[in-house]
Protein backbone atom coordinates (compact mmCIF):
# COMPACT_ATOMS: atom_id res chain seq x y z
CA UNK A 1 -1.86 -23.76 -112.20
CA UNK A 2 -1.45 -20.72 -110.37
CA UNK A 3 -3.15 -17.78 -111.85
CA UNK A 4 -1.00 -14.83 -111.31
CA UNK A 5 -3.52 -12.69 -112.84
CA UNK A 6 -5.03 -13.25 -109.72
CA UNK A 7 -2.66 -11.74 -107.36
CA UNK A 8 -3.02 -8.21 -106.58
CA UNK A 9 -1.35 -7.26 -103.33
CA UNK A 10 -0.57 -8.81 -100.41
CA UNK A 11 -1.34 -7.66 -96.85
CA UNK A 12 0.00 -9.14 -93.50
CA UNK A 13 -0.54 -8.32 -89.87
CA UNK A 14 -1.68 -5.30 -88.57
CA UNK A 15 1.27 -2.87 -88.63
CA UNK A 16 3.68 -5.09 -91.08
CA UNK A 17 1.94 -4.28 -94.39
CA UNK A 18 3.78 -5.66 -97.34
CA UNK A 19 2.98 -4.87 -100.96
CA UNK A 20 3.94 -7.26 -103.15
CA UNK A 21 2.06 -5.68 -106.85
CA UNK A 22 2.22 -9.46 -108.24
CA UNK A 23 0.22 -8.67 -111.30
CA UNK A 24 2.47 -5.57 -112.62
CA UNK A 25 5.54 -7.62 -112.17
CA UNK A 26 3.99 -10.29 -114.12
CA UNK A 27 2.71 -8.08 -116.61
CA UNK A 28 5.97 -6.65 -117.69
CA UNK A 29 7.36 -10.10 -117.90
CA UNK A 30 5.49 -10.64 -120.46
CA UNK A 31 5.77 -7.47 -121.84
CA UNK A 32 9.28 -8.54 -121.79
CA UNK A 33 8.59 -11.37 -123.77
CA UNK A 34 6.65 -9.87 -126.67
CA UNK A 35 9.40 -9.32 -128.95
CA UNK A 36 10.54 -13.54 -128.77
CA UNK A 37 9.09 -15.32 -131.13
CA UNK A 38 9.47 -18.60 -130.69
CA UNK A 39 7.05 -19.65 -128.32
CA UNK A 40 8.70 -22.69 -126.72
CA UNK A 41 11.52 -19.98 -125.36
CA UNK A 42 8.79 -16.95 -124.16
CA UNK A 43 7.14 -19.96 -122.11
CA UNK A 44 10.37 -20.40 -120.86
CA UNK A 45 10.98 -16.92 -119.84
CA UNK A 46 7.63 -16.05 -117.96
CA UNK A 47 7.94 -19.47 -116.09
CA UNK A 48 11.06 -18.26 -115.11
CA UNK A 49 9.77 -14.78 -114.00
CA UNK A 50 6.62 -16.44 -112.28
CA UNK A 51 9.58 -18.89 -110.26
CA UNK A 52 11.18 -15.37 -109.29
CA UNK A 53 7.95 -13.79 -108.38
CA UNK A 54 6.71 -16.70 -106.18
CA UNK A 55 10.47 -16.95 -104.34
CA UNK A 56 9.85 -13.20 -103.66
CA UNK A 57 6.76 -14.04 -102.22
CA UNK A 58 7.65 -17.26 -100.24
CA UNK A 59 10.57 -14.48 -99.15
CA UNK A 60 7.84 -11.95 -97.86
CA UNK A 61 5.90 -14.58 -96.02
CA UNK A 62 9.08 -16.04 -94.16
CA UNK A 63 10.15 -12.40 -92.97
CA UNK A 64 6.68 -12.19 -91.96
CA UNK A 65 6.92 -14.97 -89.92
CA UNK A 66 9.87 -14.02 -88.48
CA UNK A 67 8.67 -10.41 -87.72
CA UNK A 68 5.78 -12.10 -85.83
CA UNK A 69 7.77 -14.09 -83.83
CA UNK A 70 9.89 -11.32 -82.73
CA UNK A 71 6.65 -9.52 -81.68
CA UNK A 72 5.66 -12.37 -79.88
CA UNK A 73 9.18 -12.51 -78.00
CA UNK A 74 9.19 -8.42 -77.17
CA UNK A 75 5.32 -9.29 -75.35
CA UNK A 76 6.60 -12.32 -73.41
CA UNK A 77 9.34 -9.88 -72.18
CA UNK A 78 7.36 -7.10 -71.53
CA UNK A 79 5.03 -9.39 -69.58
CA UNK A 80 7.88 -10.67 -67.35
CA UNK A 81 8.69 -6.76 -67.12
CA UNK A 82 5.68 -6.11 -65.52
CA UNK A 83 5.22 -8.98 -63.38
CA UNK A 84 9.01 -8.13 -62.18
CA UNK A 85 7.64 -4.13 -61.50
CA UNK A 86 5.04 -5.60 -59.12
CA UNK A 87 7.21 -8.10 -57.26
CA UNK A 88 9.61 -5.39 -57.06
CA UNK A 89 6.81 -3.34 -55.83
CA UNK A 90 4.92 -5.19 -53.20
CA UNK A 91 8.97 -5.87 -51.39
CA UNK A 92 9.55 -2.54 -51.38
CA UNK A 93 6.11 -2.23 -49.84
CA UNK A 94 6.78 -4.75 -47.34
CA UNK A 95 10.57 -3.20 -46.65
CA UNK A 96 8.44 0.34 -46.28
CA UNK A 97 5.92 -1.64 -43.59
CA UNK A 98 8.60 -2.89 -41.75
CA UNK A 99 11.26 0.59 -41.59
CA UNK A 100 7.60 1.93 -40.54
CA UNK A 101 7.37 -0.26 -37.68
CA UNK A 102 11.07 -0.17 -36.79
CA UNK A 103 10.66 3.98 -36.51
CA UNK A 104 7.90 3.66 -34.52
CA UNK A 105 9.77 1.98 -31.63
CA UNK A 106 10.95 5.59 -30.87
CA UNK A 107 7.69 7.12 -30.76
CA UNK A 108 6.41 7.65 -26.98
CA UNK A 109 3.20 6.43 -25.20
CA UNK A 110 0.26 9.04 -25.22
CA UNK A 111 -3.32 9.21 -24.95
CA UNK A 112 -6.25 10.09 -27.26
CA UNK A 113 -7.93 12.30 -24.41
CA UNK A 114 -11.05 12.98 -26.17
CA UNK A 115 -11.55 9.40 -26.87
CA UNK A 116 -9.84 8.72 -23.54
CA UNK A 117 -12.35 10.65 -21.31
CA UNK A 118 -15.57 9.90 -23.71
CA UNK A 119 -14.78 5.69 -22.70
CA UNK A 120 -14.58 6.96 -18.72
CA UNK A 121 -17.83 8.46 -19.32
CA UNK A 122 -20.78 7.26 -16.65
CA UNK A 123 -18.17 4.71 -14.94
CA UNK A 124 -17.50 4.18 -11.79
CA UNK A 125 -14.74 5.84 -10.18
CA UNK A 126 -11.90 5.44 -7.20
CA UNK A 127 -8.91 7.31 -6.20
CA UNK A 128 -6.04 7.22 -8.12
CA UNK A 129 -2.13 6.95 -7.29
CA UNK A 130 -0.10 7.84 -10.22
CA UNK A 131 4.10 5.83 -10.08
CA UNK A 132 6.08 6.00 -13.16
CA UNK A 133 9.54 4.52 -13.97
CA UNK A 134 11.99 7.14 -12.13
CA UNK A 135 14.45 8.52 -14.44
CA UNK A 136 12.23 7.75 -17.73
CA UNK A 137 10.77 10.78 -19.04
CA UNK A 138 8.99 9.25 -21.47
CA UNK A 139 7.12 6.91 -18.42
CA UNK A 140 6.58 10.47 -16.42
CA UNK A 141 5.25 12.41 -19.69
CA UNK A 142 2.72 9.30 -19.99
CA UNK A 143 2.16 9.57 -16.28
CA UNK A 144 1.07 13.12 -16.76
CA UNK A 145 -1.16 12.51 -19.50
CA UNK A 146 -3.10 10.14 -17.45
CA UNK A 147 -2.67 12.39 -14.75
CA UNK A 148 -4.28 15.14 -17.14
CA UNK A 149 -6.94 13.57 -18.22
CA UNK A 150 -8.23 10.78 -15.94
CA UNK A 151 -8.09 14.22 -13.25
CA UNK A 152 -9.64 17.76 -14.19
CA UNK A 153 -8.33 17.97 -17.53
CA UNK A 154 -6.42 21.28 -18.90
CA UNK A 155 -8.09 24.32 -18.99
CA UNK A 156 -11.34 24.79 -20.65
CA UNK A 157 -11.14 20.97 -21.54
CA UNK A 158 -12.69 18.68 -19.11
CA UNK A 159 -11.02 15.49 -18.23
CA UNK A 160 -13.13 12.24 -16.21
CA UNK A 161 -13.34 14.29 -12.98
CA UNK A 162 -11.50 11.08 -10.87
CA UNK A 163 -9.36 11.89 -7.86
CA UNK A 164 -6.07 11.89 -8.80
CA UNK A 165 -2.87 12.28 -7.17
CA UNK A 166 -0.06 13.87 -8.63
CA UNK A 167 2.69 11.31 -10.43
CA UNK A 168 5.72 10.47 -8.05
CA UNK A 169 9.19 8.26 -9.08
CA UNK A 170 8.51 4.81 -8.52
CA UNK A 171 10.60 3.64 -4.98
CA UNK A 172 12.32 0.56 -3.91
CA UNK A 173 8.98 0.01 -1.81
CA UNK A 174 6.91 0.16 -4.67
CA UNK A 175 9.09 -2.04 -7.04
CA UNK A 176 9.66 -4.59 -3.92
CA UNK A 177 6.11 -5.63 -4.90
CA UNK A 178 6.64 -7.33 -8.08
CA UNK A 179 7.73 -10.37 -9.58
CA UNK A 180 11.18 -9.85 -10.89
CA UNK A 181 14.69 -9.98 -9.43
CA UNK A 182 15.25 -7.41 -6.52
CA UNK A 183 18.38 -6.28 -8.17
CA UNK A 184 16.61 -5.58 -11.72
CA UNK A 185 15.83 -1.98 -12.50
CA UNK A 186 13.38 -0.97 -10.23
CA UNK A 187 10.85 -0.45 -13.31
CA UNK A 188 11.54 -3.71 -14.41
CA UNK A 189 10.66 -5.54 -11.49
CA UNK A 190 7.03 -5.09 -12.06
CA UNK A 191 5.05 -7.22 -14.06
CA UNK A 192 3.92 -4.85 -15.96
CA UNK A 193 7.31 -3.89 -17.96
CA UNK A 194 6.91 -7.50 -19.49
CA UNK A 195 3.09 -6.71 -21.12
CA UNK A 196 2.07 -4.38 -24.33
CA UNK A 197 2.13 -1.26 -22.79
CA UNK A 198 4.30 -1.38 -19.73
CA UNK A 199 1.63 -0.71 -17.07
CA UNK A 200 0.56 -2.59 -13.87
CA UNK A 201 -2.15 -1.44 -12.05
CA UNK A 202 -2.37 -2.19 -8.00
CA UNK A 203 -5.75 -2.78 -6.04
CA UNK A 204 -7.56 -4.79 -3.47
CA UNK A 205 -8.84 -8.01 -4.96
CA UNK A 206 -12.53 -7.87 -5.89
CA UNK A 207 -13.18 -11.49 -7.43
CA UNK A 208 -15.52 -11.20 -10.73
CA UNK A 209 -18.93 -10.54 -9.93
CA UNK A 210 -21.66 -11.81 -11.46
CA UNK A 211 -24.06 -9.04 -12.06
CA UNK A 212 -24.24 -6.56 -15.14
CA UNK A 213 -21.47 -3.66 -14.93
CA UNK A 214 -22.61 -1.20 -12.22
CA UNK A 215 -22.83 2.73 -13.32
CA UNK A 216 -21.11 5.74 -11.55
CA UNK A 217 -24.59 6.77 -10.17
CA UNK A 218 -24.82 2.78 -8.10
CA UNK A 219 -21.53 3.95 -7.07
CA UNK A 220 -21.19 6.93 -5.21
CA UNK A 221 -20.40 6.07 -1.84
CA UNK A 222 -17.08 5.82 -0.51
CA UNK A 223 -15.34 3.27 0.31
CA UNK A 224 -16.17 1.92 -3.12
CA UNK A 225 -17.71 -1.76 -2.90
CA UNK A 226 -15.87 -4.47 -4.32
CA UNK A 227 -18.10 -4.65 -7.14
CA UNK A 228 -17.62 -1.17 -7.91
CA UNK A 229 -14.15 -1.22 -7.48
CA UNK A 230 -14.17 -4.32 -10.06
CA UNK A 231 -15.73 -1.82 -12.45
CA UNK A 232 -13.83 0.99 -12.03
CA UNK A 233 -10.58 -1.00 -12.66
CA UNK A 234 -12.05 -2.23 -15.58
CA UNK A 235 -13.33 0.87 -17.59
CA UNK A 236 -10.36 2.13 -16.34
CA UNK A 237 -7.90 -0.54 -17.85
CA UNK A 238 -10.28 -0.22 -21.05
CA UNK A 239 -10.00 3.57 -21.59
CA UNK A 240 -6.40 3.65 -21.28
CA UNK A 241 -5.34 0.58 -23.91
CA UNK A 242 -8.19 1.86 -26.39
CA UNK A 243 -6.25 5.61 -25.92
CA UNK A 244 -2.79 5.25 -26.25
CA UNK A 245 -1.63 7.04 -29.32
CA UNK A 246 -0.24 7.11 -31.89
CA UNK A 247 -2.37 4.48 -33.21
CA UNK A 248 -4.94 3.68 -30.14
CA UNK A 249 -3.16 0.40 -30.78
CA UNK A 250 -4.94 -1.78 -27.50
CA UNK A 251 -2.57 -4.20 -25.82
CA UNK A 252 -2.50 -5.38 -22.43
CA UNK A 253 -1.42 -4.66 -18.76
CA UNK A 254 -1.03 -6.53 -15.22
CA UNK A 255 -3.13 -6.28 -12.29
CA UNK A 256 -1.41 -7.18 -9.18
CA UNK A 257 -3.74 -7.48 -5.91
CA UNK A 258 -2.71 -6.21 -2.46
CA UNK A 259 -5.79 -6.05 -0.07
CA UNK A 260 -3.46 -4.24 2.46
CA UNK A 261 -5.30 -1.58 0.21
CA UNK A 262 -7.78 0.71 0.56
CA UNK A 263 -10.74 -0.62 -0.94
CA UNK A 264 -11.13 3.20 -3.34
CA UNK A 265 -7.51 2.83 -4.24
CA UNK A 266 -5.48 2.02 -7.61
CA UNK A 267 -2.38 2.32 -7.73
CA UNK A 268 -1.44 3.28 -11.56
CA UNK A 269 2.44 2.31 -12.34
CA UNK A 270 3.95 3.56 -15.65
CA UNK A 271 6.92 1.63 -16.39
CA UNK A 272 9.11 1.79 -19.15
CA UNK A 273 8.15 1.46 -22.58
CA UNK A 274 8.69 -2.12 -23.77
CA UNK A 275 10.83 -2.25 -26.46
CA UNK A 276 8.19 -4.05 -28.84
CA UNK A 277 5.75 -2.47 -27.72
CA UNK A 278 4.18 -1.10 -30.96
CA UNK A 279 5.19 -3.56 -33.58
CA UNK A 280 2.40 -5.86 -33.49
CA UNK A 281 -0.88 -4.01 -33.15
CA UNK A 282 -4.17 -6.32 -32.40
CA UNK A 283 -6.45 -6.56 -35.06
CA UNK A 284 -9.55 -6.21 -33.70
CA UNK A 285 -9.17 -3.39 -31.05
């Protein structure tokens, strides 16, 4: 039999607090009741009350339920919320990477000359013939750069010290040496135009030697040795695609041989900017 003296107050969930004060209802029930005096009928009466009082309570405990359920719905939905905010936010990181790379399609080649001259540091050297794309002045401002730097430098700062001759339009004599269609844009007809960074250099061919890279000081004499040519091309080729701004990015370039050449002669060609040129930067630089 349920002992409603028992019940004092009833408590549910953290927040949801609902007090029931079972024992005063009860009590003035049977307060109620005092005044009936046959017994069979005040029995009657407080069973009745305790039915009422235990529907209120069965009442309670449903909208308790119900209240908990609803709480359980609003965190489900504020979960998917959240897990919507970060998809949302990782496309409209991936939409910001990609406008990024887009914009940078219109930024021009340079070089990082500090960085640029450090990497020519103790190489070996050769003479230098600067050609860039004619009519491109983005191909002759990168022209100058090299021309800059890989020469004296600019005032009081110092640039690799090579010999370097001034950058001139590239001609139809020039272009005739490359690989493309004769009737292509004369910067387009060099290999070069097709690679990362839209340069080709020219030499002699010096084969790949076998013994460890040769310093500027093993090097001095002119004409350069093929072997010192080989390395001069190289740390050349190096500087420049570990340089090139605006995010020293690498890439790649052509060599094309001609041993019609002097044997202390690269040509340089600048050629236009490919059009992809800085969308997919190397990893490992």
């Amino acid at each position: 039999m349920l002992d409603f003296r028992s019940v004092r107050s009833c408590k549910v969930g953290v927040r949801l607090r609902i007090y029931c004060s079972c024992w005063p209802c009860y009590q003035s029930i049977a307060d109620l009741t005092d005044w009936i005096e046959p017994d069979s009928i005040k029995k009657i009466i407080e069973k009745i009350g305790a039915l009422v009082l235990i529907l209120g309570l069965a009442g309670d405990l449903i909208s308790v339920g119900m209240a908990q359920i609803e709480a359980a719905n609003l965190t489900r939905e504020a979960d998917d919320a959240k897990m919507s905010a970060e998809h949302a936010a990782k496309a409209a990181a991936r939409a910001n990477e990609y406008a990024n790379g887009i914009a940078r399609l219109s930024w021009p080649r340079q070089l990082d000359a500090s960085k640029f001259v450090a990497l020519l540091n103790g190489k070996p050297k050769a003479r230098v013939k600067l050609l860039y794309n004619p009519n491109d002045s983005e191909a002759w401002s990168f022209a100058r750069d090299l021309y800059w730097w890989l020469g004296n430098g600019i005032g009081d700062h110092k640039g690799a010290g090579w010999i370097v001759f001034p950058p001139k339009p590239i001609s139809r004599t020039d272009a005739s040496k490359g690989l493309s269609s004769p009737n292509a844009p004369i910067g387009m007809q060099l290999s070069g135009a097709y690679t990362g960074i839209g340069l080709t250099l020219r030499l002699r061919n010096t084969g790949t030697p076998s013994i460890p890279p040769l310093p500027a000081s093993a090097c001095g004499s002119v004409p350069l040795s093929r072997n010192c040519l080989f390395f001069a091309e190289t740390g050349l080729t190096e500087a420049i695609l570990m340089s090139v701004l605006p995010d020293e990015r690498g890439g790649a370039s052509t060599t094309e041989y001609d041993d019609s050449m002097p044997s202390d002669l690269i040509v340089l060609i600048v050629g236009p900017k490919p059009p992809i040129w800085h969308l997919d930067k190397p990893k490992n630089k």
